[in-house]
N, C-alpha and C. Protein backbone atom coordinates (compact mmCIF):
# COMPACT_ATOMS: atom_id res chain seq x y z
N UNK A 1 11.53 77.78 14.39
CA UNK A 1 11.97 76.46 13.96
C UNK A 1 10.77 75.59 13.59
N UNK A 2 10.00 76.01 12.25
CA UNK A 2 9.58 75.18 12.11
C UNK A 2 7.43 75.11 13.14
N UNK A 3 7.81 75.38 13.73
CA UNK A 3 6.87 75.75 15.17
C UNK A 3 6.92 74.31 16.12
N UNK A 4 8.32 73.72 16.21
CA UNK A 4 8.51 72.73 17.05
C UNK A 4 9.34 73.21 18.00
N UNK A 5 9.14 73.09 19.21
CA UNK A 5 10.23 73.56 20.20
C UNK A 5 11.41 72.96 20.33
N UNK A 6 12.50 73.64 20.92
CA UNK A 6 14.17 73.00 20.71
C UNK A 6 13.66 71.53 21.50
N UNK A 7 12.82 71.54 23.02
CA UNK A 7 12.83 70.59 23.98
C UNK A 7 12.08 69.71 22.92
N UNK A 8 11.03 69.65 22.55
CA UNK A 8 10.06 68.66 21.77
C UNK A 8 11.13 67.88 20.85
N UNK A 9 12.00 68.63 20.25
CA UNK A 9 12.89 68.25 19.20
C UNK A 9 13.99 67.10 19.94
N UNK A 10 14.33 67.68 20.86
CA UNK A 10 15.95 67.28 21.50
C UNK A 10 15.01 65.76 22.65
N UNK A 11 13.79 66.01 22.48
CA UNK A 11 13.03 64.64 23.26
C UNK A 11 12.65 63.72 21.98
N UNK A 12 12.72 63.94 20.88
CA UNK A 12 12.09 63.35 19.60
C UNK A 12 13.47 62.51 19.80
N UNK A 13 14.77 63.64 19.50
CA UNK A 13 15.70 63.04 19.00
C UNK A 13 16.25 61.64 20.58
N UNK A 14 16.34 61.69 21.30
CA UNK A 14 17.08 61.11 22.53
C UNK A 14 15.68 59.64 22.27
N UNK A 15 14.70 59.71 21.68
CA UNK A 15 13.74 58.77 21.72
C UNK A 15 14.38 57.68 20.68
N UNK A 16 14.72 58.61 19.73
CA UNK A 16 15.14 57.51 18.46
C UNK A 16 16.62 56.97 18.90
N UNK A 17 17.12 57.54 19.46
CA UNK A 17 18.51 57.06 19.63
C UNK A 17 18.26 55.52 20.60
N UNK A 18 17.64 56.33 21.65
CA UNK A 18 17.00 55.05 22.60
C UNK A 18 16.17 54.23 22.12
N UNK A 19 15.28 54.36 20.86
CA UNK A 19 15.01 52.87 20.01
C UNK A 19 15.94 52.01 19.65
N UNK A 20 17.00 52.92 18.66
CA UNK A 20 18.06 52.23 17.97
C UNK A 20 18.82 51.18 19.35
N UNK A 21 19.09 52.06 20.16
CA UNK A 21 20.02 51.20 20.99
C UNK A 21 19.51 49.55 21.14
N UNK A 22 18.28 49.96 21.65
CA UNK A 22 17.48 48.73 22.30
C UNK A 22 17.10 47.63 21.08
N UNK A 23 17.37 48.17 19.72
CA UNK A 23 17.04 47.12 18.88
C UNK A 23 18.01 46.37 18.40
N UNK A 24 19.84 46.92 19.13
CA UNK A 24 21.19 46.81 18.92
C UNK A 24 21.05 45.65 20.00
N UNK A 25 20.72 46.23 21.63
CA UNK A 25 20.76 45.26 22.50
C UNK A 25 19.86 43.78 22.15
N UNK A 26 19.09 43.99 21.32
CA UNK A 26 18.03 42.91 21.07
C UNK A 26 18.89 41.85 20.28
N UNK A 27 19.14 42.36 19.22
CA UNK A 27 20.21 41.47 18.42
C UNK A 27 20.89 40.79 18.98
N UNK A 28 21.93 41.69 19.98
CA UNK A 28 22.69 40.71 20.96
C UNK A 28 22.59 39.33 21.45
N UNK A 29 21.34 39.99 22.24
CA UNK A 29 21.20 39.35 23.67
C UNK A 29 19.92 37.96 22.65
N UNK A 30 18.90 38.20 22.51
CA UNK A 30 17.86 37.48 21.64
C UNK A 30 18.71 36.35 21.08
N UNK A 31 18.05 35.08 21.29
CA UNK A 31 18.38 33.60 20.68
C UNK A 31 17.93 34.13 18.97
N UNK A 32 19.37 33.76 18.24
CA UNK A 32 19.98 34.26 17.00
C UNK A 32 20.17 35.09 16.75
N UNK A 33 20.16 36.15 17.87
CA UNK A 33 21.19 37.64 17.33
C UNK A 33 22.72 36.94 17.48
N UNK A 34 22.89 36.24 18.08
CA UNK A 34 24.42 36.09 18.28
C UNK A 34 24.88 35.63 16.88
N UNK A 35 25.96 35.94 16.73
CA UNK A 35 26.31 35.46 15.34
C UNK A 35 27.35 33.91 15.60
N UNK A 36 27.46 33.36 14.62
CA UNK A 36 28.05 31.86 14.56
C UNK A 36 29.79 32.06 14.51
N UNK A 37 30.32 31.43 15.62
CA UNK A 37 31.81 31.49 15.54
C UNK A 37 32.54 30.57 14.74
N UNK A 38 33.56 30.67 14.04
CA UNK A 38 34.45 29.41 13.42
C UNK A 38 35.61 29.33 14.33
N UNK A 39 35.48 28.33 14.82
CA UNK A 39 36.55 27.71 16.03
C UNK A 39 37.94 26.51 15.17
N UNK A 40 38.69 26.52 15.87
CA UNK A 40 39.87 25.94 15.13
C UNK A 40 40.51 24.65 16.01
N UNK A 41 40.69 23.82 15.22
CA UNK A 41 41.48 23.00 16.60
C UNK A 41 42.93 22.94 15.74
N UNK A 42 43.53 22.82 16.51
CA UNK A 42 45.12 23.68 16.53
C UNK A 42 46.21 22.10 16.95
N UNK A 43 45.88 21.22 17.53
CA UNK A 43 46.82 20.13 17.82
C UNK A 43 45.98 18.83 18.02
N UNK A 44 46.42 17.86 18.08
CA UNK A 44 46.12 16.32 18.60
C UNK A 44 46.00 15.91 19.97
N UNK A 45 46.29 16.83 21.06
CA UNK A 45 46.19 16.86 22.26
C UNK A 45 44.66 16.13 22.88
N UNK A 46 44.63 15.16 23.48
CA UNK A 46 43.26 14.67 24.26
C UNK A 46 42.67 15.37 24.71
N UNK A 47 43.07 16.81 25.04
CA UNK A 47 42.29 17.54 25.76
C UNK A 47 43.39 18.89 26.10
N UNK A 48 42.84 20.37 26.53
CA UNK A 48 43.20 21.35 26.25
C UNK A 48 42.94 22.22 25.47
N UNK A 49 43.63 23.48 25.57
CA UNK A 49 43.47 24.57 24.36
C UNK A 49 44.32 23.94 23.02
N UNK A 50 43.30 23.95 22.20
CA UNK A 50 43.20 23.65 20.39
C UNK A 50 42.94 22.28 20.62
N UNK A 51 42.71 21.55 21.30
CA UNK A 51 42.32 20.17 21.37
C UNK A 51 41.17 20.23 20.56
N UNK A 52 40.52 19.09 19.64
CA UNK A 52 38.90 18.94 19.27
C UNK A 52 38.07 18.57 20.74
N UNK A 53 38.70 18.11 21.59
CA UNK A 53 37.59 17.83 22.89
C UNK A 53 37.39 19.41 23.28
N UNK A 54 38.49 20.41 23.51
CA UNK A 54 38.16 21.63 24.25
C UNK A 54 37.78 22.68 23.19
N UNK A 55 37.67 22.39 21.78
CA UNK A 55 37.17 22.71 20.70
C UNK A 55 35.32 22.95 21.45
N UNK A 56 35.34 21.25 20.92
CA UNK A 56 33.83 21.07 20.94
C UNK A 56 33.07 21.57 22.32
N UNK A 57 33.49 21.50 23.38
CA UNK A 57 33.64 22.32 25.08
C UNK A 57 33.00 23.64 24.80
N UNK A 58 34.16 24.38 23.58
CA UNK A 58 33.43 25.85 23.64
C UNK A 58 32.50 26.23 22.67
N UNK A 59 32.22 25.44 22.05
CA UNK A 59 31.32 25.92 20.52
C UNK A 59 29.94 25.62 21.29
N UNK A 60 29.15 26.55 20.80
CA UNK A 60 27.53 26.33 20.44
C UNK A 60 27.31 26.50 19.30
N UNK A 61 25.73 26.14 19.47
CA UNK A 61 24.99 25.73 18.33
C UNK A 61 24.97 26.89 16.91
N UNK A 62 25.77 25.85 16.00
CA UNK A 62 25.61 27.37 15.11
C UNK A 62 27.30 26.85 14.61
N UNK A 63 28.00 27.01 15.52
CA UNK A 63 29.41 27.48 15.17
C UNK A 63 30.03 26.33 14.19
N UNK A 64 31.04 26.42 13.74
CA UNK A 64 31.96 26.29 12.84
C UNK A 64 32.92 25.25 13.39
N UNK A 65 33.27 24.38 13.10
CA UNK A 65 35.19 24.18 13.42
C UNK A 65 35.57 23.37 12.17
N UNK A 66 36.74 24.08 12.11
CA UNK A 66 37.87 23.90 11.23
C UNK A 66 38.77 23.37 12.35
N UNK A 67 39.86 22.45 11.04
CA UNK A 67 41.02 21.94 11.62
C UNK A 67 42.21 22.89 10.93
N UNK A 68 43.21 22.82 11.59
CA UNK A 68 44.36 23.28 10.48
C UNK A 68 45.08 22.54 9.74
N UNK A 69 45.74 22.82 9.00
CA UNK A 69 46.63 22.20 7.55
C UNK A 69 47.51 21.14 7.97
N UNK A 70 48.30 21.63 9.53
CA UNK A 70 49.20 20.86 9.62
C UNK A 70 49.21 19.79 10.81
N UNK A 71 48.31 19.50 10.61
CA UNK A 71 47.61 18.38 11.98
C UNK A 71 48.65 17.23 11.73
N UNK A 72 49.06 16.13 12.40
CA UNK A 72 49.96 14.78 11.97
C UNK A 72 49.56 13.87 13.28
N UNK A 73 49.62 12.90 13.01
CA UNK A 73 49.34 11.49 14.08
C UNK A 73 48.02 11.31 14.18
N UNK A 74 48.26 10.28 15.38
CA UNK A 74 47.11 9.82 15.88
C UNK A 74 46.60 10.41 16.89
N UNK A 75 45.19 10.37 17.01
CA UNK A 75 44.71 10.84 18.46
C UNK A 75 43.46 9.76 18.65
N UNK A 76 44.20 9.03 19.68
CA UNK A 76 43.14 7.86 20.62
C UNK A 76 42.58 8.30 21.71
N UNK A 77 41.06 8.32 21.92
CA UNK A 77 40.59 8.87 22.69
C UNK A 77 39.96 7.67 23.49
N UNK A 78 40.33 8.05 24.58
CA UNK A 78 40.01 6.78 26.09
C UNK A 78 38.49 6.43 25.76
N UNK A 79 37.65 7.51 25.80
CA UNK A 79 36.62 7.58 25.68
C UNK A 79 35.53 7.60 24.05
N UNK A 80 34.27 7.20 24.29
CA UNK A 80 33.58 7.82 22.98
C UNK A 80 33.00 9.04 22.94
N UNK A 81 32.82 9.65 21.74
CA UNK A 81 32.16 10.46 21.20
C UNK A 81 30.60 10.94 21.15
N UNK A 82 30.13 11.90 21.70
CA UNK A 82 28.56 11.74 21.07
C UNK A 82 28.41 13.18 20.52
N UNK A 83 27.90 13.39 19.30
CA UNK A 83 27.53 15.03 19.16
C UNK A 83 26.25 14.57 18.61
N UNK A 84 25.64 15.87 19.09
CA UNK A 84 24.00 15.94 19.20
C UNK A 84 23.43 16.75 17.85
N UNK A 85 22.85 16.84 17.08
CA UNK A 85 22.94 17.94 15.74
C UNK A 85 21.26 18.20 16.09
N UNK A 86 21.47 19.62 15.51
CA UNK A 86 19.67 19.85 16.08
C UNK A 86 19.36 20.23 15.14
């Protein structure tokens, strides 16, 4: 084979696999491997799931939100607002 041994070969190969992985885990885990979510707010609710307060709760930096089409009324919020933009 070449004059490479099966072991030299089958240790070449298990090396590259174990690069690839670790440059998969890097992406991940590493500040901007994560990729950017588009989040939705779904009702007028003060607070809760599809609320814009429990919207903005789960988003980080990066992400997206959209509203949907069929939003209607008012939403008075007790409180103010602050978003931070970096």
């Amino acid at each position: 084979m070449c004059g490479i041994s099966t072991s030299l070969s089958e240790t070449l190969s298990k090396r590259v696999w174990l690069g690839l992985f670790l440059v998969g885990l890097n992406l991940l885990l590493l500040p901007g491997g994560a990729k950017a979510a588009t989040l939705t707010v779904t009702n007028t609710n003060d607070s809760g799931a599809g609320s814009l307060r429990q919207t903005i709760l789960n988003s980080t930096s990066g992400d997206t939100i959209n509203f949907t089409n069929n939003l209607s009324g008012c939403n008075h919020h007790a409180d103010q607002w602050s978003v931070d933009a970096e």
